[in-house]
C-alpha atoms as a PDB file:
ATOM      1  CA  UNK A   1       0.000   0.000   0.000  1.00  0.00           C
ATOM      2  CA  UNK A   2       1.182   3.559  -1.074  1.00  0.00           C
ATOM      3  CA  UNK A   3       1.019   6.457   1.006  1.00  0.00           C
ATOM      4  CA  UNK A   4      -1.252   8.558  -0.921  1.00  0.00           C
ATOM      5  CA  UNK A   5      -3.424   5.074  -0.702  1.00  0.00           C
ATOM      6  CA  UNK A   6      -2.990   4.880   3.206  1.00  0.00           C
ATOM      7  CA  UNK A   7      -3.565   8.730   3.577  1.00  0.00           C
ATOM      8  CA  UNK A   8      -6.993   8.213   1.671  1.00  0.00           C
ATOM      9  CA  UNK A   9      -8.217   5.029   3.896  1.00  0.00           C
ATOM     10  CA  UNK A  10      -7.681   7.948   6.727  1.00  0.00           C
ATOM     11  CA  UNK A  11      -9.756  10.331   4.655  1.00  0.00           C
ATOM     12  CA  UNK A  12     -13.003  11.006   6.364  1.00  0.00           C
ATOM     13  CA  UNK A  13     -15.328  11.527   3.683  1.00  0.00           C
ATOM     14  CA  UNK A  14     -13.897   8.878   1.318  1.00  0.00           C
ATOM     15  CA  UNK A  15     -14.865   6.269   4.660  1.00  0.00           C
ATOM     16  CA  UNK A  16     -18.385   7.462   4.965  1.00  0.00           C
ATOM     17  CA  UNK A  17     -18.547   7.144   1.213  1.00  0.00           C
ATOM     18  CA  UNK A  18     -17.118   3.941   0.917  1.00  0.00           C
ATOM     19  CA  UNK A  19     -19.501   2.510   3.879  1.00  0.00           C
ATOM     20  CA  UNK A  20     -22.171   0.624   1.984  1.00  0.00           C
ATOM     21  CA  UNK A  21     -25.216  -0.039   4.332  1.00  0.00           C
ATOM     22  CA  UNK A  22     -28.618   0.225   5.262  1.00  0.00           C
ATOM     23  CA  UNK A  23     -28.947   2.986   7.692  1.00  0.00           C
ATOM     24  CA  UNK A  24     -25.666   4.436   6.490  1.00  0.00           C
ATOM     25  CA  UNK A  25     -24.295   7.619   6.457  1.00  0.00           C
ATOM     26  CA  UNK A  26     -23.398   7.473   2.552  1.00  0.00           C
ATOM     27  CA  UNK A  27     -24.903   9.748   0.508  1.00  0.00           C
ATOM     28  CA  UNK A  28     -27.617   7.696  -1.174  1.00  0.00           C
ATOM     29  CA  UNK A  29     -28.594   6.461   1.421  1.00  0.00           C
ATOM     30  CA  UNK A  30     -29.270   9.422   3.589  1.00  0.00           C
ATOM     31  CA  UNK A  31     -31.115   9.953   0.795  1.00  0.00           C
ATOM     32  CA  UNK A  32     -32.986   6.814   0.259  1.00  0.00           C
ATOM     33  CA  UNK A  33     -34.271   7.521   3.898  1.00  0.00           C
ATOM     34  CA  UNK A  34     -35.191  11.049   3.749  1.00  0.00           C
ATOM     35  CA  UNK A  35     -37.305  10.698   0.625  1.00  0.00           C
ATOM     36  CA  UNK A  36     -38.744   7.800   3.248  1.00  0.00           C
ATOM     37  CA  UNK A  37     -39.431  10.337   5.777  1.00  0.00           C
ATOM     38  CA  UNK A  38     -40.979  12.740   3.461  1.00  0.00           C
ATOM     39  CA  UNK A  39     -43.363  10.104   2.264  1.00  0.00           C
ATOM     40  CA  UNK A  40     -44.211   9.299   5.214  1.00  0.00           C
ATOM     41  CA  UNK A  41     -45.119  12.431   6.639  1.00  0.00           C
ATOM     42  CA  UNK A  42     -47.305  12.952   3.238  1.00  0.00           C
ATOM     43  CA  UNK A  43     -49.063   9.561   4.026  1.00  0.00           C
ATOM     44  CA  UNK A  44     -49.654  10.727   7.792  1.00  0.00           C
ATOM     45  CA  UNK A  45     -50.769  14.175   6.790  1.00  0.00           C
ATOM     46  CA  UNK A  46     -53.508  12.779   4.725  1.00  0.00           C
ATOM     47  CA  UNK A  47     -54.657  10.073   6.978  1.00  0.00           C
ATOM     48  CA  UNK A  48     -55.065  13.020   9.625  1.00  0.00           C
ATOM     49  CA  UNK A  49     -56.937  14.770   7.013  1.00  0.00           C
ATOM     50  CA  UNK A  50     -58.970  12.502   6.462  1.00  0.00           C
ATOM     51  CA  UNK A  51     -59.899  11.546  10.095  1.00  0.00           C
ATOM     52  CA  UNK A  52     -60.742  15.351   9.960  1.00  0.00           C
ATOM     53  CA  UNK A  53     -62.851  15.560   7.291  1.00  0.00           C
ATOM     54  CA  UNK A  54     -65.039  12.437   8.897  1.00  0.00           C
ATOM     55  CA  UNK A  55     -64.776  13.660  12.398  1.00  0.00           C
ATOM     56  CA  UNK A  56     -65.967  17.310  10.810  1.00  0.00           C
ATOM     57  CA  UNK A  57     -68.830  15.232   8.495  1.00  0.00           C
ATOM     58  CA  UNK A  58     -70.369  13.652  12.098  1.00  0.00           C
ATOM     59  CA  UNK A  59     -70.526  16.597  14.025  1.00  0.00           C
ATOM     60  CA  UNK A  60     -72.297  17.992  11.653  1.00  0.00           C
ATOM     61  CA  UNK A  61     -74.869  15.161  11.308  1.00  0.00           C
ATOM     62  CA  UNK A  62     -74.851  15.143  15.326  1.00  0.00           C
ATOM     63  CA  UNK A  63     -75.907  19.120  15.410  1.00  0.00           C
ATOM     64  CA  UNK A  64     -78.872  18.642  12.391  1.00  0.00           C
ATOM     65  CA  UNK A  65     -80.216  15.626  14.488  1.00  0.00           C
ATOM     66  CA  UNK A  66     -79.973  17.169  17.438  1.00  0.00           C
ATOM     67  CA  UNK A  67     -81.608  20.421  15.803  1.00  0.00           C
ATOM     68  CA  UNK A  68     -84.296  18.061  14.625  1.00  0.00           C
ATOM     69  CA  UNK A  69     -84.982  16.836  18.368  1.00  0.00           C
ATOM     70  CA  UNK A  70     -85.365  20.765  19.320  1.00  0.00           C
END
């Protein structure tokens, strides 16, 4: 091994690079899991949006039925 070749396996970036696994801190996969966590969020942001809109549709329904018992 040369030195230029040792001096690189010290090289902090070329390491992270060079580390290959799930969970990593390599590039692609930081970005493999934050287009995960945007996902997601969208997914979670919609199923609370919809729990909204049907939580908004029965109290609705629960004030014209109780206006009807008036």
């Amino acid at each position: 091994m040369s030195e230029i070749e040792f001096k690189e396996t010290l090289n902090p970036i070329a390491i992270v690079q060079n580390r290959q696994t799930v969970g990593g801190p390599q590039e692609s996969e930081m970005k493999r899991m934050l287009a995960l966590a945007k996902q997601t969020i969208k997914d979670q942001t919609q199923w609370v949006q919809t729990k909204k809109n049907a939580i908004d549709h029965a109290a609705k329904g629960l004030d014209r039925d109780f206006v009807k018992l008036i």
